[in-house]
C-alpha atoms as a PDB file:
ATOM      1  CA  UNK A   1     -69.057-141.940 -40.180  1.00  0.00           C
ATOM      2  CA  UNK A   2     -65.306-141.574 -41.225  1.00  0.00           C
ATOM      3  CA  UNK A   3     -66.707-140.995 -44.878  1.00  0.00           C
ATOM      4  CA  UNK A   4     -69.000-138.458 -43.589  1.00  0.00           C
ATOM      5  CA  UNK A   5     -66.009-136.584 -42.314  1.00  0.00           C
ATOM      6  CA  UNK A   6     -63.843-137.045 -44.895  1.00  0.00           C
ATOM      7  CA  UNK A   7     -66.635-135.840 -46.895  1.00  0.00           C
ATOM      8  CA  UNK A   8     -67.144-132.761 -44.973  1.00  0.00           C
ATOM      9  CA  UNK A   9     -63.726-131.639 -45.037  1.00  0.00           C
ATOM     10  CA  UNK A  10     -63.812-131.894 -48.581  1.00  0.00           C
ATOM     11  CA  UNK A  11     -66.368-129.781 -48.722  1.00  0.00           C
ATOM     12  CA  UNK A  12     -64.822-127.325 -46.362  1.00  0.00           C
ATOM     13  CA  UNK A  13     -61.568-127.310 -48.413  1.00  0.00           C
ATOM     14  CA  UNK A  14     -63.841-126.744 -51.774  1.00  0.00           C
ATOM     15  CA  UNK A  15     -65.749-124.027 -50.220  1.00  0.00           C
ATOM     16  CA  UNK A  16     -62.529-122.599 -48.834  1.00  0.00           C
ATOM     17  CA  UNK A  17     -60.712-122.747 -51.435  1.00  0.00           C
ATOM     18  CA  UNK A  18     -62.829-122.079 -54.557  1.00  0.00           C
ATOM     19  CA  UNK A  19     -62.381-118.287 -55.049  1.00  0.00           C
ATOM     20  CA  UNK A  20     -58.843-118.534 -53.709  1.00  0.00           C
ATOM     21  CA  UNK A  21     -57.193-116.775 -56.395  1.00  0.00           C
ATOM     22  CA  UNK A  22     -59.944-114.045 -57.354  1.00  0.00           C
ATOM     23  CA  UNK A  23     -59.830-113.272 -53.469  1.00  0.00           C
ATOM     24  CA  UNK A  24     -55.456-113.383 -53.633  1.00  0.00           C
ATOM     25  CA  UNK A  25     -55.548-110.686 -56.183  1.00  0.00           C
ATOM     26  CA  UNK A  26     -58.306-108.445 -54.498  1.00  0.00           C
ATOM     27  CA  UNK A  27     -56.290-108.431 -51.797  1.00  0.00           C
ATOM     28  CA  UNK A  28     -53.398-107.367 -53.069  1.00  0.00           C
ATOM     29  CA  UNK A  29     -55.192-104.944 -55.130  1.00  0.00           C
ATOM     30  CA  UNK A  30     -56.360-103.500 -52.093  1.00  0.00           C
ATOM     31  CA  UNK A  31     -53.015-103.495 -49.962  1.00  0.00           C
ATOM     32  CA  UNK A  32     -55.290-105.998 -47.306  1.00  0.00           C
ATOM     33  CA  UNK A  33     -54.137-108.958 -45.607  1.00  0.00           C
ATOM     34  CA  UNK A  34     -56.145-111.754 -47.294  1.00  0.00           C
ATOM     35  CA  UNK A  35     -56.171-114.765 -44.524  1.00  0.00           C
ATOM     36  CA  UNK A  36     -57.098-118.468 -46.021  1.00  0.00           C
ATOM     37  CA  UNK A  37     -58.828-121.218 -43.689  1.00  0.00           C
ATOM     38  CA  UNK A  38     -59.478-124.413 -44.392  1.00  0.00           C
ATOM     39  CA  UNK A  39     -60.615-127.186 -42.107  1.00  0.00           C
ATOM     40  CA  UNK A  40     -58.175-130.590 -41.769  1.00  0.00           C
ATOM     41  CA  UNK A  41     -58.633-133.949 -39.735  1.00  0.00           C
ATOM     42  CA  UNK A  42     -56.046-133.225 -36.685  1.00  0.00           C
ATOM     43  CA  UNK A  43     -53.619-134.958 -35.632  1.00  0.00           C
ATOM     44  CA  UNK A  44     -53.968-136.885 -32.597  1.00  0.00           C
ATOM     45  CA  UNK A  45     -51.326-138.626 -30.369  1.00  0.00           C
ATOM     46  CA  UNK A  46     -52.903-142.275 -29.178  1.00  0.00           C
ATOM     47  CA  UNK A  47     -51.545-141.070 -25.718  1.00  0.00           C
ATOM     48  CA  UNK A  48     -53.254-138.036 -25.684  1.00  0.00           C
ATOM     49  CA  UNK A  49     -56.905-138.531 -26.940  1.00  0.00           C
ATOM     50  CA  UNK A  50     -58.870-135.257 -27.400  1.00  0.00           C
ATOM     51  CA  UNK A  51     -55.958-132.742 -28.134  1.00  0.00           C
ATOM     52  CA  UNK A  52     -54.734-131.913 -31.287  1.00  0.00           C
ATOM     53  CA  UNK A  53     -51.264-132.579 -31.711  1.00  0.00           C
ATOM     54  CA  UNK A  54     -49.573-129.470 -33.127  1.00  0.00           C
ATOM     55  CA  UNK A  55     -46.088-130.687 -35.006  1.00  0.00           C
ATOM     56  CA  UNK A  56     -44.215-127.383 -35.530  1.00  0.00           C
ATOM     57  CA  UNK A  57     -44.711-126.932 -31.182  1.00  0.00           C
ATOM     58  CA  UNK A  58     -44.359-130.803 -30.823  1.00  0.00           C
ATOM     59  CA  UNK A  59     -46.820-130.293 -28.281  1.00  0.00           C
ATOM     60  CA  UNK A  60     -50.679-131.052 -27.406  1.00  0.00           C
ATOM     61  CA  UNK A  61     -53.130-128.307 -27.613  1.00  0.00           C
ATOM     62  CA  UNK A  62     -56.986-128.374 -26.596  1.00  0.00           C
ATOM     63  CA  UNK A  63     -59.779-128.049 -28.078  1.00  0.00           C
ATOM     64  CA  UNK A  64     -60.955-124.119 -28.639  1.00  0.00           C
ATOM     65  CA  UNK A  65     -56.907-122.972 -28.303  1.00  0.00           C
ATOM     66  CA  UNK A  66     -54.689-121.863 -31.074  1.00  0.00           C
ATOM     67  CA  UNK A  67     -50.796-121.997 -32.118  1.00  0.00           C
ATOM     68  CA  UNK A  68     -48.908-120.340 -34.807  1.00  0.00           C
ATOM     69  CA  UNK A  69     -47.041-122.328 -37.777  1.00  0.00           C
ATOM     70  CA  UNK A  70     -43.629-120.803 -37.164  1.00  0.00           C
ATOM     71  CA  UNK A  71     -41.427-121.282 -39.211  1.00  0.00           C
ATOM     72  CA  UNK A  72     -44.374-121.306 -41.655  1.00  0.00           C
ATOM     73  CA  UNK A  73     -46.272-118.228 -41.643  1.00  0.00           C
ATOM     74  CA  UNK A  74     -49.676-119.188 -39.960  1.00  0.00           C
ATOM     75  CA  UNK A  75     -51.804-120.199 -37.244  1.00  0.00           C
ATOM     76  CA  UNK A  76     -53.745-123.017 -36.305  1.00  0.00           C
ATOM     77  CA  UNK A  77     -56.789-123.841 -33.927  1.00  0.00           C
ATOM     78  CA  UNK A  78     -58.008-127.125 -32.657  1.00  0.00           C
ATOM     79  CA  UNK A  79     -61.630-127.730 -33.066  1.00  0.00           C
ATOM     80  CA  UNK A  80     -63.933-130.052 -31.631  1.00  0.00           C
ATOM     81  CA  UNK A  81     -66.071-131.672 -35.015  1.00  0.00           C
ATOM     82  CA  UNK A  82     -69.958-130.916 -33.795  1.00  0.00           C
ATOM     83  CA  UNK A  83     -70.815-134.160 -36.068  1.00  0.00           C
ATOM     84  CA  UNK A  84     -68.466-136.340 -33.981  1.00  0.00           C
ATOM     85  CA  UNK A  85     -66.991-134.889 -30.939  1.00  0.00           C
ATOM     86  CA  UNK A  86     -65.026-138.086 -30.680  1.00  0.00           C
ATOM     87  CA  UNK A  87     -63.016-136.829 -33.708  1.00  0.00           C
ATOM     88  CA  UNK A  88     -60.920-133.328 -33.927  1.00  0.00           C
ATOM     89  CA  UNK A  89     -60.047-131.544 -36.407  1.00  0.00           C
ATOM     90  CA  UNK A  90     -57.222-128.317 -37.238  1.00  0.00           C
ATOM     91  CA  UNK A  91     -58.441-125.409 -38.927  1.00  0.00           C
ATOM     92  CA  UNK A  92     -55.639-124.134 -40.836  1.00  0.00           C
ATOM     93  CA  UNK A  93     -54.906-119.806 -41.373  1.00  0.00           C
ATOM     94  CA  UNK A  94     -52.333-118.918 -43.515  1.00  0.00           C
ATOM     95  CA  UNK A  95     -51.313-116.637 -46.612  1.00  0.00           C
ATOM     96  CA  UNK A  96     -52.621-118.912 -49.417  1.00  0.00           C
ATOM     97  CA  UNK A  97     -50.570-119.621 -52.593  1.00  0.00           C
ATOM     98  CA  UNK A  98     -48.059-117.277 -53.778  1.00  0.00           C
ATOM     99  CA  UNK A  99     -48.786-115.723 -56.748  1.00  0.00           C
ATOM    100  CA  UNK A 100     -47.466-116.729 -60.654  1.00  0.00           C
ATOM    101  CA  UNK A 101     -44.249-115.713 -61.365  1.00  0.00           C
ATOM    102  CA  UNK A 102     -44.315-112.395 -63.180  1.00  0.00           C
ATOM    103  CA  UNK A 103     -41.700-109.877 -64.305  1.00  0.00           C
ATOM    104  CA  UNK A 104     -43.652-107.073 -63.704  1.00  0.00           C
ATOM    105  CA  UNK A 105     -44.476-108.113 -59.772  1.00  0.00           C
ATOM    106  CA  UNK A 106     -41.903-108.503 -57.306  1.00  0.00           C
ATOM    107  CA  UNK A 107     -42.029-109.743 -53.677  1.00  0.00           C
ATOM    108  CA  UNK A 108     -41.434-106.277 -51.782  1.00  0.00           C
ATOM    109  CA  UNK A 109     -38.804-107.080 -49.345  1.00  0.00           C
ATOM    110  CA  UNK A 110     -39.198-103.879 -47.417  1.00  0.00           C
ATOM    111  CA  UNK A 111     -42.523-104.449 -46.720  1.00  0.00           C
ATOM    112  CA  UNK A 112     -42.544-108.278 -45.687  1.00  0.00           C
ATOM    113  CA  UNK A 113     -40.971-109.034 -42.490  1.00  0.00           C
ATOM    114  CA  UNK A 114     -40.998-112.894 -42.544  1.00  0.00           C
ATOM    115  CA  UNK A 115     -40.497-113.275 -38.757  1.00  0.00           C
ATOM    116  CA  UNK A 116     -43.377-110.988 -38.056  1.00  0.00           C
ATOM    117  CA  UNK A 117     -46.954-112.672 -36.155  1.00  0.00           C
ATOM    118  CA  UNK A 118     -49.334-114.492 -38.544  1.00  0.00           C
ATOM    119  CA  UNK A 119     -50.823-112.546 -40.403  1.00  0.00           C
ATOM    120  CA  UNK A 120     -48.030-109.602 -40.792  1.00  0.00           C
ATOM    121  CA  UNK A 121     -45.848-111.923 -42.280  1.00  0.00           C
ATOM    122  CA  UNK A 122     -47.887-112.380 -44.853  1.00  0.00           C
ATOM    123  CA  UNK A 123     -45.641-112.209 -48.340  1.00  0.00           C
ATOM    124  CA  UNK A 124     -46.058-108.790 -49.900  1.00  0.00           C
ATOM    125  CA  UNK A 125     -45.798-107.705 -53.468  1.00  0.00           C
ATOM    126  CA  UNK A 126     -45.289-104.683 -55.267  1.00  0.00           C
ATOM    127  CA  UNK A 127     -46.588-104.552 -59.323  1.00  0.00           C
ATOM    128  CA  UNK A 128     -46.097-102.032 -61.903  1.00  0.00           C
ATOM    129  CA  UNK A 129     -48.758 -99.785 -62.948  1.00  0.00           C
ATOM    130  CA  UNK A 130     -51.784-101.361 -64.201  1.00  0.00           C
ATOM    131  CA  UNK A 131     -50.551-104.750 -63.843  1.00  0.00           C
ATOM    132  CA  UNK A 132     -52.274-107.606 -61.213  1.00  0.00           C
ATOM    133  CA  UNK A 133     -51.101-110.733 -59.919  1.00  0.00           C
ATOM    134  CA  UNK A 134     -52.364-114.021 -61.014  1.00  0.00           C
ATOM    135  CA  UNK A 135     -52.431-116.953 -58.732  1.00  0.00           C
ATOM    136  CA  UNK A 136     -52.593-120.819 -59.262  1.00  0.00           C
ATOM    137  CA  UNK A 137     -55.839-122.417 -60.021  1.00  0.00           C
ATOM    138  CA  UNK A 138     -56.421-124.415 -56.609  1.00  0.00           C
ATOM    139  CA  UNK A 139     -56.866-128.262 -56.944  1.00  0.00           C
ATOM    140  CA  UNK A 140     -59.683-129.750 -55.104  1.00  0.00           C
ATOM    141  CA  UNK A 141     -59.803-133.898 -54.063  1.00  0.00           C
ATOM    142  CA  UNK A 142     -63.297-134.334 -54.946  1.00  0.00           C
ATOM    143  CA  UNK A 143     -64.819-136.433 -51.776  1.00  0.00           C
ATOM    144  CA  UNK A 144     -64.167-140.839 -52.322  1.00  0.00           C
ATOM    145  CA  UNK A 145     -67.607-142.381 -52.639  1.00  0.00           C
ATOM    146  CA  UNK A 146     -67.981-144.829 -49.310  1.00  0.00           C
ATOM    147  CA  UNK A 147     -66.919-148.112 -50.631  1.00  0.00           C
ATOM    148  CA  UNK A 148     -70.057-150.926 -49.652  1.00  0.00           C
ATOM    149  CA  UNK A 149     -68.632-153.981 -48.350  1.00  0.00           C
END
């Protein structure tokens, strides 16, 4: 079962995370807020079985209820797994990757307020004319095979 979930998340995170960058720059294109989810095991304390354990509250949250990333600039939600409801897992919102450095693209710092709610603070950039960001090809941990004992 663990490789089944381990497998699913990978999947998740593939799905997630395969037009990352196409979406990044269409969003910035556009002037939108582009939130990225992806779905991670949780964290669970042995003391507190069936609650996440969210590390930047240092505090237990339950399943279906959500917490921002502060001083990262995100939110996160604990989810019961339907496969295994023995098992929770964190589905991560946040901004994504930040773009490739380019000289023509700066980070606007009069439109990004930093200590703003998830998703206004949300890195914003500001390009000159005819010019679009780039952003990092997204690295994917293909799913381990189940090892047969």
């Amino acid at each position: 079962m663990k490789a089944f979930i381990t497998f699913a998340a990978a999947i998740v995170l593939t799905l997630s995370t395969a037009t990352l960058a196409e979406d990044a720059a269409q969003a910035q294109a556009d002037g939108e807020i582009k939130i990225y989810k992806r779905l991670i095991p949780a964290d669970v304390l042995r003391d507190f079985p069936g609650m996440c354990f969210a590390s930047t509250r240092c505090a237990t949250v339950e399943p279906g209820k959500s917490w921002d990333l502060t001083p990262f600039c995100g939110r996160s939600t604990c989810v019961q797994n339907e496969e295994n409801p023995a098992k929770l897992l964190e589905l991560v919102e946040d901004c994504g990757p930040l773009p490739l450095a380019n000289d023509k693209c700066k980070l606007d710092t009069d439109k990004t307020n930093k200590t703003a709610p998830f998703p206004y603070c949300c890195p914003k950039f500001t390009c000159e004319d005819g010019v679009k960001l780039e952003y990092p090809e997204i690295a994917t941990e293909e799913p381990k095979k189940a090892e047969s004992s």
